[in-house]
Protein backbone atom coordinates (compact mmCIF):
# COMPACT_ATOMS: atom_id res chain seq x y z
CA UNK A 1 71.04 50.27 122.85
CA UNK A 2 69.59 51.87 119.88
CA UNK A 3 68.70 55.01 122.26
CA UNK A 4 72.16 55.19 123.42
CA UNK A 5 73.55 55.25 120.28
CA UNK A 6 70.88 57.68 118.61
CA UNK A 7 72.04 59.62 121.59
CA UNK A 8 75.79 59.61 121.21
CA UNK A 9 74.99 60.75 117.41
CA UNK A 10 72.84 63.84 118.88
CA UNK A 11 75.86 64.61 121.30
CA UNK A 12 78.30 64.43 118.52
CA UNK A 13 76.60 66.01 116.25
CA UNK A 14 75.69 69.13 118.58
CA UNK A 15 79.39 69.51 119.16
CA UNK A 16 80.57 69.62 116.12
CA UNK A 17 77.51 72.40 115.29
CA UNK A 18 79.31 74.58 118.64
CA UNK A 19 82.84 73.82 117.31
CA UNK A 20 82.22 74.80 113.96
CA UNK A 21 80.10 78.14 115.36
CA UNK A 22 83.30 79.13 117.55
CA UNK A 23 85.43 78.91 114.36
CA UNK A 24 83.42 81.23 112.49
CA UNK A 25 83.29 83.60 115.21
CA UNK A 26 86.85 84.01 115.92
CA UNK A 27 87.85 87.31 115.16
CA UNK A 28 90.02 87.73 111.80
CA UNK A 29 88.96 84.17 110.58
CA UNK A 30 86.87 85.04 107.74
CA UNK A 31 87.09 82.89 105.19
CA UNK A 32 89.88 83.53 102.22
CA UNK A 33 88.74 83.85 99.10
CA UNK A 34 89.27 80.49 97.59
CA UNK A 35 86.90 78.48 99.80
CA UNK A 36 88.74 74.72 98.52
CA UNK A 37 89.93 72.41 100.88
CA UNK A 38 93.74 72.37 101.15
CA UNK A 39 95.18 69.49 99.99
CA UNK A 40 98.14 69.83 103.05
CA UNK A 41 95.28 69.06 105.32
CA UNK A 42 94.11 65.52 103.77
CA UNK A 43 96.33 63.53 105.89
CA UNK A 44 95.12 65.02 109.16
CA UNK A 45 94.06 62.25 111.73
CA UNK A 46 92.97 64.04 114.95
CA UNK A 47 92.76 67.53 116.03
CA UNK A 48 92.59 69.93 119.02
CA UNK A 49 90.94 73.41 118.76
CA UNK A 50 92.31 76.33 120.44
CA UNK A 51 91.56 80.11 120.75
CA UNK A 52 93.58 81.46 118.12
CA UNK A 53 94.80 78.11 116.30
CA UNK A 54 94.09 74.32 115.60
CA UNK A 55 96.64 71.72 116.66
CA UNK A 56 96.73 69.09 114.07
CA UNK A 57 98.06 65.42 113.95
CA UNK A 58 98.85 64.07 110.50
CA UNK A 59 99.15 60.26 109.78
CA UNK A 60 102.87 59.98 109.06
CA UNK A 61 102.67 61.22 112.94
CA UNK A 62 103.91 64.95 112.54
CA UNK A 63 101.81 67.76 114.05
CA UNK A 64 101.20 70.91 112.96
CA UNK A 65 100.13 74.46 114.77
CA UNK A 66 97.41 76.23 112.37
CA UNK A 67 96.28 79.99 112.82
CA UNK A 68 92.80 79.95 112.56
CA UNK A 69 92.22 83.02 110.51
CA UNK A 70 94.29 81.55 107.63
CA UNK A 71 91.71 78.45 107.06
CA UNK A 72 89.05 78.43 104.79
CA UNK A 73 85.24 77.66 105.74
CA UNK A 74 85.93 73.86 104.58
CA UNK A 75 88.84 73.29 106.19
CA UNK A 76 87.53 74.93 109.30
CA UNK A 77 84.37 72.61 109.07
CA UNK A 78 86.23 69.70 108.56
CA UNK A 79 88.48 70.24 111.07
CA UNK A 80 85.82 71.05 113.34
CA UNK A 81 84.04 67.31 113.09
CA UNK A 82 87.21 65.71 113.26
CA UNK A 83 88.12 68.07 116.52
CA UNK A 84 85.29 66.35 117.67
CA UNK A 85 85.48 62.94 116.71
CA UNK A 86 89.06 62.66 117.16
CA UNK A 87 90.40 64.53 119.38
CA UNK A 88 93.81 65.57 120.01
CA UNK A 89 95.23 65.06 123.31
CA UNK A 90 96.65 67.82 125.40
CA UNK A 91 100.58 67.59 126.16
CA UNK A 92 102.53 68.74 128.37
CA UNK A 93 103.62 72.06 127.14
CA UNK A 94 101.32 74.83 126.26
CA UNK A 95 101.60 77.94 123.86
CA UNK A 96 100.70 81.54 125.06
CA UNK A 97 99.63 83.99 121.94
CA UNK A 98 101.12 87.42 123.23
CA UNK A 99 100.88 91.24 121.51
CA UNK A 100 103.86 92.19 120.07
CA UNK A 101 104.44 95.45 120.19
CA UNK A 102 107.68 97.39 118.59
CA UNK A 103 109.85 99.51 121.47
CA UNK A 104 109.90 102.69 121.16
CA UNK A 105 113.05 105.35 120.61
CA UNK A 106 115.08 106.16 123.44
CA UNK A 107 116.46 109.47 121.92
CA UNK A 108 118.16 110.76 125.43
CA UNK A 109 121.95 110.32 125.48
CA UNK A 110 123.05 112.80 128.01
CA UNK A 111 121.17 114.83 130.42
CA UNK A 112 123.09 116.08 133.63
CA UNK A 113 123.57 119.63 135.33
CA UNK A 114 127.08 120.53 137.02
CA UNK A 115 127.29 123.21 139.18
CA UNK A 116 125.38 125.75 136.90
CA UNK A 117 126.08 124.00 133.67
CA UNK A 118 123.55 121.47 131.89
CA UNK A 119 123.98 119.67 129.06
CA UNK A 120 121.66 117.45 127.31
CA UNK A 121 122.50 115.54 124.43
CA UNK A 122 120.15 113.37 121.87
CA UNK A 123 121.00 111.11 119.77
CA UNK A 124 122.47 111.71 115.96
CA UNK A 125 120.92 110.50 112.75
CA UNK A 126 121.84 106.65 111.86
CA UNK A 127 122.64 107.86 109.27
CA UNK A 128 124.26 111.44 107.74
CA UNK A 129 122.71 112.41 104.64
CA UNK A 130 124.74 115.12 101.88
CA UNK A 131 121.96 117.36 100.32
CA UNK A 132 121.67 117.71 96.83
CA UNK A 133 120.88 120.92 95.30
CA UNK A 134 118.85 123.38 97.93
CA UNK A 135 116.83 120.67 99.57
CA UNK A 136 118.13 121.47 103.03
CA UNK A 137 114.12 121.00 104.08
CA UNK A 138 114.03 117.60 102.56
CA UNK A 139 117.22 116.38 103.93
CA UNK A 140 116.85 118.46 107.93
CA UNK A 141 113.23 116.40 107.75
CA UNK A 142 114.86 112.97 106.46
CA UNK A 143 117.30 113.87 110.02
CA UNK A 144 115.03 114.94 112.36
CA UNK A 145 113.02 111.64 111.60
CA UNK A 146 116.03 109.64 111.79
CA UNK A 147 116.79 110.90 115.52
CA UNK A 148 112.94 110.26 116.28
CA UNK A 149 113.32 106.51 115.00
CA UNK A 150 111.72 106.79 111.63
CA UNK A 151 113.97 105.71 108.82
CA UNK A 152 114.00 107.33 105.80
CA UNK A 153 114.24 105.47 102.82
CA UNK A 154 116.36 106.80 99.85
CA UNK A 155 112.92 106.06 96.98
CA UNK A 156 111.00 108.14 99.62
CA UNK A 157 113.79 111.11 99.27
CA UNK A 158 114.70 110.77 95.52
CA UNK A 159 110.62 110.81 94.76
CA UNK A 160 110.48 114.30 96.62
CA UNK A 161 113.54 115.66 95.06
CA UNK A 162 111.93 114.36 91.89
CA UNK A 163 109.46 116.81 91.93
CA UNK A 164 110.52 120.23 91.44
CA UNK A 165 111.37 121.46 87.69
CA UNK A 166 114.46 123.58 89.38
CA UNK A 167 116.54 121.87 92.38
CA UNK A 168 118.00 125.17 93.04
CA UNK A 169 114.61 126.70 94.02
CA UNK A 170 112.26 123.29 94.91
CA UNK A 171 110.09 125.51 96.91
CA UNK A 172 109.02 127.13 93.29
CA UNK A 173 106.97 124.37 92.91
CA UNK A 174 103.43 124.03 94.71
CA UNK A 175 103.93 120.67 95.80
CA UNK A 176 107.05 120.61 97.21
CA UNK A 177 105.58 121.55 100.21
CA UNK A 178 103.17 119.09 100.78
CA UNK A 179 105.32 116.42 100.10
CA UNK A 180 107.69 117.39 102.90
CA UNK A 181 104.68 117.45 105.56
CA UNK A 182 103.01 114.08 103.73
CA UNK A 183 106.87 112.26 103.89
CA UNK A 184 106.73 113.33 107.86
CA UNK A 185 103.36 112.41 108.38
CA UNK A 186 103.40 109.32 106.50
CA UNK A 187 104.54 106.64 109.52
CA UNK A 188 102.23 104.73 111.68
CA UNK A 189 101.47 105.59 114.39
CA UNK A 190 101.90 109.55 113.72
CA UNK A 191 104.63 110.79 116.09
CA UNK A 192 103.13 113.92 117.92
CA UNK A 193 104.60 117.12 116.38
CA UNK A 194 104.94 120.11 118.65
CA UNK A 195 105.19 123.71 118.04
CA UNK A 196 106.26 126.63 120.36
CA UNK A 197 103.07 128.88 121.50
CA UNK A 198 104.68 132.09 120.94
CA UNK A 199 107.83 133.04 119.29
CA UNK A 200 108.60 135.01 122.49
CA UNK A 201 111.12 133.16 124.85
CA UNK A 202 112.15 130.51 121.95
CA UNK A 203 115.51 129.48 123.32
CA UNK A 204 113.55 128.73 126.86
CA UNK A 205 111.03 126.80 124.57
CA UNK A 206 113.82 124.69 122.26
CA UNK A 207 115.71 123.68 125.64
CA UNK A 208 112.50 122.83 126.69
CA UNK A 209 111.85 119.90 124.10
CA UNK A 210 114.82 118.55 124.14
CA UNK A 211 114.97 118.19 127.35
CA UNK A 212 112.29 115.87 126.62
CA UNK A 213 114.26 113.85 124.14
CA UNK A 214 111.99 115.91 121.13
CA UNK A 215 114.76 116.73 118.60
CA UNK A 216 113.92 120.33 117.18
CA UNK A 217 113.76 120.97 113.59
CA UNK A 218 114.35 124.68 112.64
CA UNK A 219 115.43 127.08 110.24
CA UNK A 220 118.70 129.03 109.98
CA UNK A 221 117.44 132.72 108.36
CA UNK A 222 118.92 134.67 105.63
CA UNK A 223 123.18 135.74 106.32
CA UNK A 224 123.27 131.95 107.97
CA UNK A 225 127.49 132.66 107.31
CA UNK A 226 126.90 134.16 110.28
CA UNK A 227 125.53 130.81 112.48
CA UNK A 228 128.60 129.07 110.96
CA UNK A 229 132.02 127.98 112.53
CA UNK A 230 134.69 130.42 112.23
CA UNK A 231 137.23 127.17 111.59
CA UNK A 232 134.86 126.28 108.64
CA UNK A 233 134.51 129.38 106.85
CA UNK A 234 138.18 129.93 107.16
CA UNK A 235 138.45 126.75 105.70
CA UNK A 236 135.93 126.52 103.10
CA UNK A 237 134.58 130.15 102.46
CA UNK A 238 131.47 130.67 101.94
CA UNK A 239 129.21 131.04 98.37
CA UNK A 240 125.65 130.10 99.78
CA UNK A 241 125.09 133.97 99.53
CA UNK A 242 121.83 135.08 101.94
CA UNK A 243 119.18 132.10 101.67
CA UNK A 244 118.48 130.54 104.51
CA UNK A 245 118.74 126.63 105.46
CA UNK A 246 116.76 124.65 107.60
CA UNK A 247 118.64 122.21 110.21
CA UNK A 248 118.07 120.25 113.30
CA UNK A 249 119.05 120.85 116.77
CA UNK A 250 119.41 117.69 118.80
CA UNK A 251 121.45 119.01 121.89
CA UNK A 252 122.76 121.88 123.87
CA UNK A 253 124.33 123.32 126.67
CA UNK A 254 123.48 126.48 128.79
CA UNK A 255 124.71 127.82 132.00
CA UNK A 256 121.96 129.23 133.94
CA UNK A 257 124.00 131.87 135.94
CA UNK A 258 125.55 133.39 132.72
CA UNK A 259 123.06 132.83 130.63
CA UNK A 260 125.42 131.41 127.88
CA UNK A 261 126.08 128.12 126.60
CA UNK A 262 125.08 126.90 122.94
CA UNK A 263 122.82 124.54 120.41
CA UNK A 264 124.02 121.50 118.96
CA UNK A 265 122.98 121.56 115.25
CA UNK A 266 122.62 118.36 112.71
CA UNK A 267 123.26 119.34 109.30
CA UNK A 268 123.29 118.08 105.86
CA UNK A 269 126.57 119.12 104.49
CA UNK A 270 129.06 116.11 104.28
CA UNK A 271 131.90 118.95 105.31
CA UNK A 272 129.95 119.81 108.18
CA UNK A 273 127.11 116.88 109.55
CA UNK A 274 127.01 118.64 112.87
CA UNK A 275 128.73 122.14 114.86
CA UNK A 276 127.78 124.43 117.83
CA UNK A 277 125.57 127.37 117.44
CA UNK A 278 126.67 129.98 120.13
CA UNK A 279 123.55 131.31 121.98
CA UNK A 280 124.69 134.79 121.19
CA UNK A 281 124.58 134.03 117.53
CA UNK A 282 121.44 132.12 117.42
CA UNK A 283 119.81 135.45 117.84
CA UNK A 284 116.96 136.17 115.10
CA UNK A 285 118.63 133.24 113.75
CA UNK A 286 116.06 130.32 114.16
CA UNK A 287 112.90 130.25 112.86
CA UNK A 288 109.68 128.09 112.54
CA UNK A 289 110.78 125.89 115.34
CA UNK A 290 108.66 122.27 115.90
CA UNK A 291 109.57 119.27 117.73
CA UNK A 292 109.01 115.87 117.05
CA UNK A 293 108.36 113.31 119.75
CA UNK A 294 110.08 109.84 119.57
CA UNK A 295 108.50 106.99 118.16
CA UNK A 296 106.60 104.95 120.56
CA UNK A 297 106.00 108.28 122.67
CA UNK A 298 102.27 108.32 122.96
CA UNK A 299 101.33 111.85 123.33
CA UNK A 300 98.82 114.27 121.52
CA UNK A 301 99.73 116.95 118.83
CA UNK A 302 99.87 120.41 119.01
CA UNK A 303 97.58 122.42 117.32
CA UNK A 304 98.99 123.86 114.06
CA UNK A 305 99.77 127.33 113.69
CA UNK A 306 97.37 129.54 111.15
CA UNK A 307 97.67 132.81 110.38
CA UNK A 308 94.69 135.53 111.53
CA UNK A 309 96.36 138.75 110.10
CA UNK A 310 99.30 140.41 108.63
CA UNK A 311 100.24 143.83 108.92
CA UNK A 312 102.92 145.74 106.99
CA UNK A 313 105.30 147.32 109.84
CA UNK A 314 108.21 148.83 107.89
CA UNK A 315 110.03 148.28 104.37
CA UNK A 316 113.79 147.99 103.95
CA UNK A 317 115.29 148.32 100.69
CA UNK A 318 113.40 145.40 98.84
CA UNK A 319 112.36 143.65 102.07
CA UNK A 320 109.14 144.50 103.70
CA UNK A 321 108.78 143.28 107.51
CA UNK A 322 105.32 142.01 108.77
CA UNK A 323 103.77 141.35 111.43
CA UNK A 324 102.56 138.71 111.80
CA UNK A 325 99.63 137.17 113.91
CA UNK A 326 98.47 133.74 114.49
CA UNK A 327 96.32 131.75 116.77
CA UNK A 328 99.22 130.65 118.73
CA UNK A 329 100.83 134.26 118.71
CA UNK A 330 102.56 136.65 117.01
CA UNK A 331 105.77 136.94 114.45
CA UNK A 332 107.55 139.61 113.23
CA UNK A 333 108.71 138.15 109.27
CA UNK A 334 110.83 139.83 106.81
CA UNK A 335 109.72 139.32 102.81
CA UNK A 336 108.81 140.71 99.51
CA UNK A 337 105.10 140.89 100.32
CA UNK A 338 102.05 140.12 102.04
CA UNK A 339 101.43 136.94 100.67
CA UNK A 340 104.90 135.48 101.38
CA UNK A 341 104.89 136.51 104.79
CA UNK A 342 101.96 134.62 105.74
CA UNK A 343 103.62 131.74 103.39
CA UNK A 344 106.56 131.74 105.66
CA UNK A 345 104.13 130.99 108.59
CA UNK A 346 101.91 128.25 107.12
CA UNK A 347 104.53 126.51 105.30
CA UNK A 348 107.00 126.15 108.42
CA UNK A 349 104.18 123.52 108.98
């Protein structure tokens, strides 16, 4: 008798030294901190251990369902022996622990072809933003992140627009810029960014992505009057004299026999959130293209664009044109100098 017994000790004793090791190996059940035993668990009468939880039984006959990983080394002990020496039973029912995983943005509205006419057509922002001051960068960025499923919150935007001494002329300040590419770069997982591999064929290239369901972000150059509506400047005139203003294109239509159709632009003026940009008039019009895939859209990025060389080609009045050169191709740029050419190149990204 007295062997049996010394023998039903060893055996209970050896399972609650395996029950106790399995706890402590669980992945993500490191003990807290505060290694005391939680009061809450004093009542417990029996318990069950599973992979990634205990089932408890209290004494005023309520159970309970406990993530392992939130127990500390006591309570994991202690529930360990009694796991052993008073088991739970098993019921009926069982619970399966499953990844949960967030879906990703479906960013594709329309995409058809009739006769020699297609159209495809992403989604708009959730919400249209009005830019204050000239930060058409922060607010096209704030858009094309919107259309890719990354909300923008409005701390995140007044913290960037915090930053610049002038609002009329943010990019005066040295870290303007980097807080545009951090605020883009700044969701988890990273969306894949995309940018064109020449600048030769960009229409083909733009069509391309958002074919793809990639809304494009882009800039409008210098005279942009001349990408707006006629309706709109009739209505409104026009005092944003020669800068230029960056936008997003999340659409267009193109017939492939004429070779005519048109962009559909997001913008950040509450008088005109969105128009069409005629192909014809889109001509030396958009610069510093990149795409953004949609979140959830596991694909790699691009590599960035850096410049190699710059070489004066002409001057115009006060306006020098450059070319150029990068190690995804080769640009023809119109500014003041050398340095602000190649600053046109880098900072597009």
């Amino acid at each position: 008798m007295q062997t049996t017994t010394q023998s039903h000790l060893l055996a209970k004793a050896l399972l609650v030294f395996v029950l106790t090791a399995i706890l402590s190996a669980i992945p993500g059940s490191s003990a807290p901190p505060d290694e005391a035993s939680d009061p809450a668990l004093q009542d417990v009468v029996m318990a069950r251990l599973e992979k990634d939880y205990v089932v408890v039984l209290f004494a005023n006959g309520t159970r309970s369902l406990i993530p392992l990983k939130t127990l500390s080394a006591t309570d994991r002990a202690r529930l360990a022996t009694l796991a052993a020496e008073h088991p739970l039973s098993r019921g009926k029912s069982h619970i399966t622990t499953v990844a949960t995983t967030e879906p990703g943005k479906k960013t594709l509205q329309v995409s058809k072809t009739e006769g020699a006419i297609e159209t495809v057509q992403l989604c708009p922002p959730n919400l249209f933003r009005n830019q204050t001051a000239s930060y058409c960068a922060l607010y096209a960025r704030v858009h094309w992140l919107d259309i890719a499923g990354y909300y923008v919150k409005a701390p995140d935007i007044y913290a960037i627009e915090g930053i610049p001494a002038n609002p009329d002329d943010p990019w005066t300040n040295p870290k303007y810029g980097p807080a545009l590419d951090s605020l883009v770069a700044s969701y988890v997982p990273v969306s894949a960014i995309h940018y064109p591999p020449s600048q030769d064929n960009i229409f083909d290239w733009i069509r391309a992505q958002v074919r793809k369901g990639r809304p494009v972000f882009a800039a409008l150059t210098h005279e942009i009057w001349q990408a707006l509506p006629p309706a709109f400047i009739a209505a409104h005139g026009w005092d944003g004299g020669k800068e230029g203003h960056a936008i997003v294109i999340n659409g267009f239509v193109w017939n492939n026999e004429t070779h005519k159709g048109s962009f559909h632009l997001i913008n950040s003026w509450q008088a005109l959130f969105q128009f069409d940009l005629p192909v014809e008039n889109a001509e030396g019009m958009l610069a510093y293209p990149r795409s953004l895939s949609p979140k959830g859209t596991l694909e790699p990025a691009d590599t960035a664009e850096q410049v190699t060389k710059v070489t004066l080609l002409e001057t115009k009045g006060r306006i020098n044109i450059y070319k150029v050169e990068t190690n995804l191709g080769t640009h023809k740029v119109a500014a003041p100098d050398e340095a602000a050419a190649r600053a046109a190149i880098e900072s597009a990204h």
